[in-house]
C-alpha atoms as a PDB file:
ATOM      1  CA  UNK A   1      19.698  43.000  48.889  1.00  0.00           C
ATOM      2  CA  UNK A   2      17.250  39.743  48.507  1.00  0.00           C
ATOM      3  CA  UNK A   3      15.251  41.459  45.659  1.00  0.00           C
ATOM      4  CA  UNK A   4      18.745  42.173  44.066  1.00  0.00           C
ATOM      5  CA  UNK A   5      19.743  38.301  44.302  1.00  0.00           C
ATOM      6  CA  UNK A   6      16.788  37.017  43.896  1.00  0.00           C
ATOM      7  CA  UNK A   7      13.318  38.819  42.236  1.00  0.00           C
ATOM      8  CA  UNK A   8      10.594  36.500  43.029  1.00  0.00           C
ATOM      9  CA  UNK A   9       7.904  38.513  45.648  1.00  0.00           C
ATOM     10  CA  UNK A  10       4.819  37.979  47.810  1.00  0.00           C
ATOM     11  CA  UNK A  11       2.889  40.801  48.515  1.00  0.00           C
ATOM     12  CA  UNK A  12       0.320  40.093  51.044  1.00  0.00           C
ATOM     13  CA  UNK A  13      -2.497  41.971  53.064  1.00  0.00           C
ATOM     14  CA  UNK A  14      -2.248  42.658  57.089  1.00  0.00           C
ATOM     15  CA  UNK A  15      -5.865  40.729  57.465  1.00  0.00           C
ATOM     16  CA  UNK A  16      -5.706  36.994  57.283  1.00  0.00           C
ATOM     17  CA  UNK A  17      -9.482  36.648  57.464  1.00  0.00           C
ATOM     18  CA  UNK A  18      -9.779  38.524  53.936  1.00  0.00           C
ATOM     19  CA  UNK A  19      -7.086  37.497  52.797  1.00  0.00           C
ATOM     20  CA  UNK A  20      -4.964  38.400  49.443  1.00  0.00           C
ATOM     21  CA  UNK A  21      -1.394  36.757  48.565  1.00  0.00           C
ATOM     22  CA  UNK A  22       0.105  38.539  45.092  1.00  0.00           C
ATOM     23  CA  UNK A  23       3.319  36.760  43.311  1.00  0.00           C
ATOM     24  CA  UNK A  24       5.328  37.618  41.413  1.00  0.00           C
ATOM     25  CA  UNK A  25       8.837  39.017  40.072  1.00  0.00           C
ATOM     26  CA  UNK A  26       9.909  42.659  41.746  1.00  0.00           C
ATOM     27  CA  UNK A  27      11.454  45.729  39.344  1.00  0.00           C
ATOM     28  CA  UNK A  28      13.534  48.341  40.630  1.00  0.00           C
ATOM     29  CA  UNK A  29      11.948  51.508  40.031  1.00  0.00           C
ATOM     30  CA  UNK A  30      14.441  54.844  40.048  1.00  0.00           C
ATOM     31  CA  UNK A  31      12.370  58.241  41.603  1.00  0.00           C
ATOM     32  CA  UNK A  32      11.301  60.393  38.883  1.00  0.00           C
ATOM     33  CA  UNK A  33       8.499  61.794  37.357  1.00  0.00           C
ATOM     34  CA  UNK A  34       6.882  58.714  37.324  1.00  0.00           C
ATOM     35  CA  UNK A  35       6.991  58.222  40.606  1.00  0.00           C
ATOM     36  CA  UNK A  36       6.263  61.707  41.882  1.00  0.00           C
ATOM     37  CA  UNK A  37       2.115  61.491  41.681  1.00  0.00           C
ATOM     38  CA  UNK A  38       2.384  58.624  43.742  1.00  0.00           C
ATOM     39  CA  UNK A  39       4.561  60.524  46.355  1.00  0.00           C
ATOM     40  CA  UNK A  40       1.724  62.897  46.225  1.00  0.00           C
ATOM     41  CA  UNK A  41      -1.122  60.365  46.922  1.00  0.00           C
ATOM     42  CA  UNK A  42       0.884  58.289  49.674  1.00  0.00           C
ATOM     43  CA  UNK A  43       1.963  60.889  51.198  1.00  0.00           C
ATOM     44  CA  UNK A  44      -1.267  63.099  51.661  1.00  0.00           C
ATOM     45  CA  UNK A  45      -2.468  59.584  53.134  1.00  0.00           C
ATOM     46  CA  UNK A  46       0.076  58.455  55.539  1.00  0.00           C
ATOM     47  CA  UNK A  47       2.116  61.542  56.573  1.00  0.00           C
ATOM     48  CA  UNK A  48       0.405  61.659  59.758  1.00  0.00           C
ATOM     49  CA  UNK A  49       0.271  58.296  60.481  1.00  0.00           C
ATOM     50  CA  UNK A  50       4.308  58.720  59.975  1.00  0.00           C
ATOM     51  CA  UNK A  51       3.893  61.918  62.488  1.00  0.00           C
ATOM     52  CA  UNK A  52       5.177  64.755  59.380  1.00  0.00           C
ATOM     53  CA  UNK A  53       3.391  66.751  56.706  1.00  0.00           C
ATOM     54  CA  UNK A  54       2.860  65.241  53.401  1.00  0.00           C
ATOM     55  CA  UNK A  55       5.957  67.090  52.186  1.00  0.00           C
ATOM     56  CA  UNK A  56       8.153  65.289  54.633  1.00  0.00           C
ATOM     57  CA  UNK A  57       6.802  62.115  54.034  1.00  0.00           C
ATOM     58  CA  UNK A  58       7.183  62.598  50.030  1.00  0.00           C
ATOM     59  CA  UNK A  59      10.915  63.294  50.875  1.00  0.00           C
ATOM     60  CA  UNK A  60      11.466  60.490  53.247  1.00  0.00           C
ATOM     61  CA  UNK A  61      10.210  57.619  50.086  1.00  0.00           C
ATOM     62  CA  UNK A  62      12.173  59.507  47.486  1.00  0.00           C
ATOM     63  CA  UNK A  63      14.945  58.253  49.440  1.00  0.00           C
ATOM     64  CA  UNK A  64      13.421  55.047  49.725  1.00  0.00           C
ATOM     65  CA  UNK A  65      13.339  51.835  47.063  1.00  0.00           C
ATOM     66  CA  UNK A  66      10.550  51.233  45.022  1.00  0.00           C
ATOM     67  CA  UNK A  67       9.971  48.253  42.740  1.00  0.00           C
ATOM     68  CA  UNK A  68       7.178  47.386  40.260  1.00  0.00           C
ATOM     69  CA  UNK A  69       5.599  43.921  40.729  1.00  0.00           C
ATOM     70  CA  UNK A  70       4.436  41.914  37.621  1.00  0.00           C
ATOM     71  CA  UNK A  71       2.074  39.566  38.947  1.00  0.00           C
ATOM     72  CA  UNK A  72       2.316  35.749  38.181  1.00  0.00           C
ATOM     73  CA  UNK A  73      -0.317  34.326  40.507  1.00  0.00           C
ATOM     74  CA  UNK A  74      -2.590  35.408  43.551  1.00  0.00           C
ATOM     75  CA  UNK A  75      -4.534  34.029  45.432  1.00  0.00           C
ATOM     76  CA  UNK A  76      -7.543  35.265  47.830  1.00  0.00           C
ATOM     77  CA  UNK A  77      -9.279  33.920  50.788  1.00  0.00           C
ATOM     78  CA  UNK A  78     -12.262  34.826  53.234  1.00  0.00           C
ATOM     79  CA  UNK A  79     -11.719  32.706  55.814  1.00  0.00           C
ATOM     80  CA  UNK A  80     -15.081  32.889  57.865  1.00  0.00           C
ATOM     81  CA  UNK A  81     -16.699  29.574  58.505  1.00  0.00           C
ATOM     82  CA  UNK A  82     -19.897  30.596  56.379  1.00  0.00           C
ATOM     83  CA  UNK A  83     -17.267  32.184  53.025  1.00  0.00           C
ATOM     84  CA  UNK A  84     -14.404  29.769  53.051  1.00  0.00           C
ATOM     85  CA  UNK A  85     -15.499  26.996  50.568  1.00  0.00           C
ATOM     86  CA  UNK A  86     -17.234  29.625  48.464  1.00  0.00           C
ATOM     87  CA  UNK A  87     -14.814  32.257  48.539  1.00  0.00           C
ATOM     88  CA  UNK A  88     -11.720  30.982  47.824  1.00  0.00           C
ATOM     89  CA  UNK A  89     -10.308  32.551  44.014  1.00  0.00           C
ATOM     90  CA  UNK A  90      -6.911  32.125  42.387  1.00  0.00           C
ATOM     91  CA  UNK A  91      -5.859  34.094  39.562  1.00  0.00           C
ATOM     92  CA  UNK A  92      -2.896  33.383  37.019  1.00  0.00           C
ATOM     93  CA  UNK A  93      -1.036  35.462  34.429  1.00  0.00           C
ATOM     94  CA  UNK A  94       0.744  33.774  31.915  1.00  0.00           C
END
């Protein structure tokens, strides 16, 4: 419902020591072929994480949203005392 009303996105990594903040505006993407490799990929990946076979899995996210982010900005960080100053990158798309 928020993507719906309003598109704008951060996608961000788990690890705030390495640290990488994507933004941008979010796409609905239907399942289709398009989408079906990916199933594949994610699914042989994380099924058992998710405690099912990679057939399961590819079933559960077909029922699941999916949207395509087209990046605006991102930023990334390694925040160790020795890599902050040095480390520190932004990228922008225009």
């Amino acid at each position: 419902r928020n993507l719906a009303a309003n598109d704008r996105i951060t996608v961000t990594t788990e690890d705030p020591t390495r640290f990488v903040s994507l933004e941008g505006r979010a796409e609905r993407v239907e399942a289709g072929p398009r989408i079906e490799p990916v199933l594949g990929d994610y699914g042989g990946k994380y099924a058992e994480f998710a405690g099912g076979t990679a057939e399961e899995f590819a079933e559960f996210m077909r029922e699941t949203a999916f949207y395509r982010v087209t990046p605006e900005r991102a930023f990334g960080i390694i925040e160790t005392p020795e890599d902050f100053a040095k480390r520190a990158t932004r990228w922008r798309w225009t």
